[in-house]
C-alpha atoms as a PDB file:
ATOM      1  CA  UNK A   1    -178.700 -46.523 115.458  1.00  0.00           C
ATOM      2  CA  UNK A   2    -175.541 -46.704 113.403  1.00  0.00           C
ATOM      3  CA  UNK A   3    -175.044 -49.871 110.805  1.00  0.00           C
ATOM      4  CA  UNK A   4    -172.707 -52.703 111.392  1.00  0.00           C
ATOM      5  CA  UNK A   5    -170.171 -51.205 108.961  1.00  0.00           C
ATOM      6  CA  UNK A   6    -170.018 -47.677 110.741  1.00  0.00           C
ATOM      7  CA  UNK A   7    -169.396 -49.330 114.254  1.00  0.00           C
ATOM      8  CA  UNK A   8    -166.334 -51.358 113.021  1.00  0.00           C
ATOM      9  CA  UNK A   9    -164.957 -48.356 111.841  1.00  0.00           C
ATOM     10  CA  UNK A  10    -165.686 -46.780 114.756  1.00  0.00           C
ATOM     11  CA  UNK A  11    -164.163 -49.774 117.069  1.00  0.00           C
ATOM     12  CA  UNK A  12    -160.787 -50.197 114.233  1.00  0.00           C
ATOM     13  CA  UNK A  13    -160.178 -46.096 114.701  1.00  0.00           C
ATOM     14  CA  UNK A  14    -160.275 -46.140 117.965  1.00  0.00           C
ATOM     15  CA  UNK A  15    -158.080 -48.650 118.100  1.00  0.00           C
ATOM     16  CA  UNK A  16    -155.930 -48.011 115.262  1.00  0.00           C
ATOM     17  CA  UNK A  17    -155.664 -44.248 117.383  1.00  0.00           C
ATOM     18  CA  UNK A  18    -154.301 -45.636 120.674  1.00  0.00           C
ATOM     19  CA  UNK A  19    -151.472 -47.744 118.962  1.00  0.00           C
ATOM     20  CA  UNK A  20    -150.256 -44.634 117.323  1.00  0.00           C
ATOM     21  CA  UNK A  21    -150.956 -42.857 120.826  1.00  0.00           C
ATOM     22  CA  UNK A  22    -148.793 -45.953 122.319  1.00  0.00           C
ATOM     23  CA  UNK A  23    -146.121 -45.921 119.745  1.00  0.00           C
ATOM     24  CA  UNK A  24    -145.919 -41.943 119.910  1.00  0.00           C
ATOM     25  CA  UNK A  25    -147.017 -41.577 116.290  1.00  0.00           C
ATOM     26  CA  UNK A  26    -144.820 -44.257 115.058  1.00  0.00           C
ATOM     27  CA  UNK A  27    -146.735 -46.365 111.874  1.00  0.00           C
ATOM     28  CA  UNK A  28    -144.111 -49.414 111.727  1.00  0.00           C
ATOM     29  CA  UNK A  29    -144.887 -50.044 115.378  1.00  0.00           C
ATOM     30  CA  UNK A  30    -148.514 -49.543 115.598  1.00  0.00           C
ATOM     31  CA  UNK A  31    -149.364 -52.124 113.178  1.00  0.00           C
ATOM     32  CA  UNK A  32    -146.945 -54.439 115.000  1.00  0.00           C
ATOM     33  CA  UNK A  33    -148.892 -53.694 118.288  1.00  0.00           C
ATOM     34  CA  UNK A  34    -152.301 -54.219 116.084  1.00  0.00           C
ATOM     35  CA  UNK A  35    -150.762 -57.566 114.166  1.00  0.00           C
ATOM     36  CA  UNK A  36    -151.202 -55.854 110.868  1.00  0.00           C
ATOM     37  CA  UNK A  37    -148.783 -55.224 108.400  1.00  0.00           C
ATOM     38  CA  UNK A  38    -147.543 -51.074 107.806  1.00  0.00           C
ATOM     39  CA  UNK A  39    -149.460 -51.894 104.101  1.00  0.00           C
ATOM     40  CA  UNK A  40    -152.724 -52.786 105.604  1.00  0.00           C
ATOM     41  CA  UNK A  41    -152.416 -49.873 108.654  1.00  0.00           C
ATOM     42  CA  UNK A  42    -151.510 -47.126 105.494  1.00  0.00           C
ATOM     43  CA  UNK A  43    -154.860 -48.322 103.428  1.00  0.00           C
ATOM     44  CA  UNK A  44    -156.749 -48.388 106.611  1.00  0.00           C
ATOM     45  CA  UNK A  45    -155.652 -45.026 107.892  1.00  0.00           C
ATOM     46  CA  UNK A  46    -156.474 -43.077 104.467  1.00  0.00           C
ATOM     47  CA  UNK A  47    -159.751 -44.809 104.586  1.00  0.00           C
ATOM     48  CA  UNK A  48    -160.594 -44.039 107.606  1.00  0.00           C
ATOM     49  CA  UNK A  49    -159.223 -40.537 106.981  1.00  0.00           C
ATOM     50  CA  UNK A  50    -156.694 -40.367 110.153  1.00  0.00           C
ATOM     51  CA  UNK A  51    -153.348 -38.574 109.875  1.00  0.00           C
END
């Protein structure tokens, strides 16, 4: 059983993943698509640790 702080990270990379899949890569238009800004996507993809 994984804790409430793994499964959001889970759930936010997979979706953080399919807006760059969407936006063919493209970081200004995923976090459009997610309604975050490219600040908040940057911080959450080195945290996450997805390049």
């Amino acid at each position: 059983e994984q804790s409430l702080e793994e499964h959001l990270a889970q759930v936010e990379r997979a979706a953080i993943e399919k807006a760059l899949r969407d936006t063919n890569q493209n970081k200004t238009a995923a976090a459009r698509e997610l309604g975050i800004t490219f600040r908040a996507l940057r911080y959450k993809l080195e945290k996450l640790g997805i390049e």
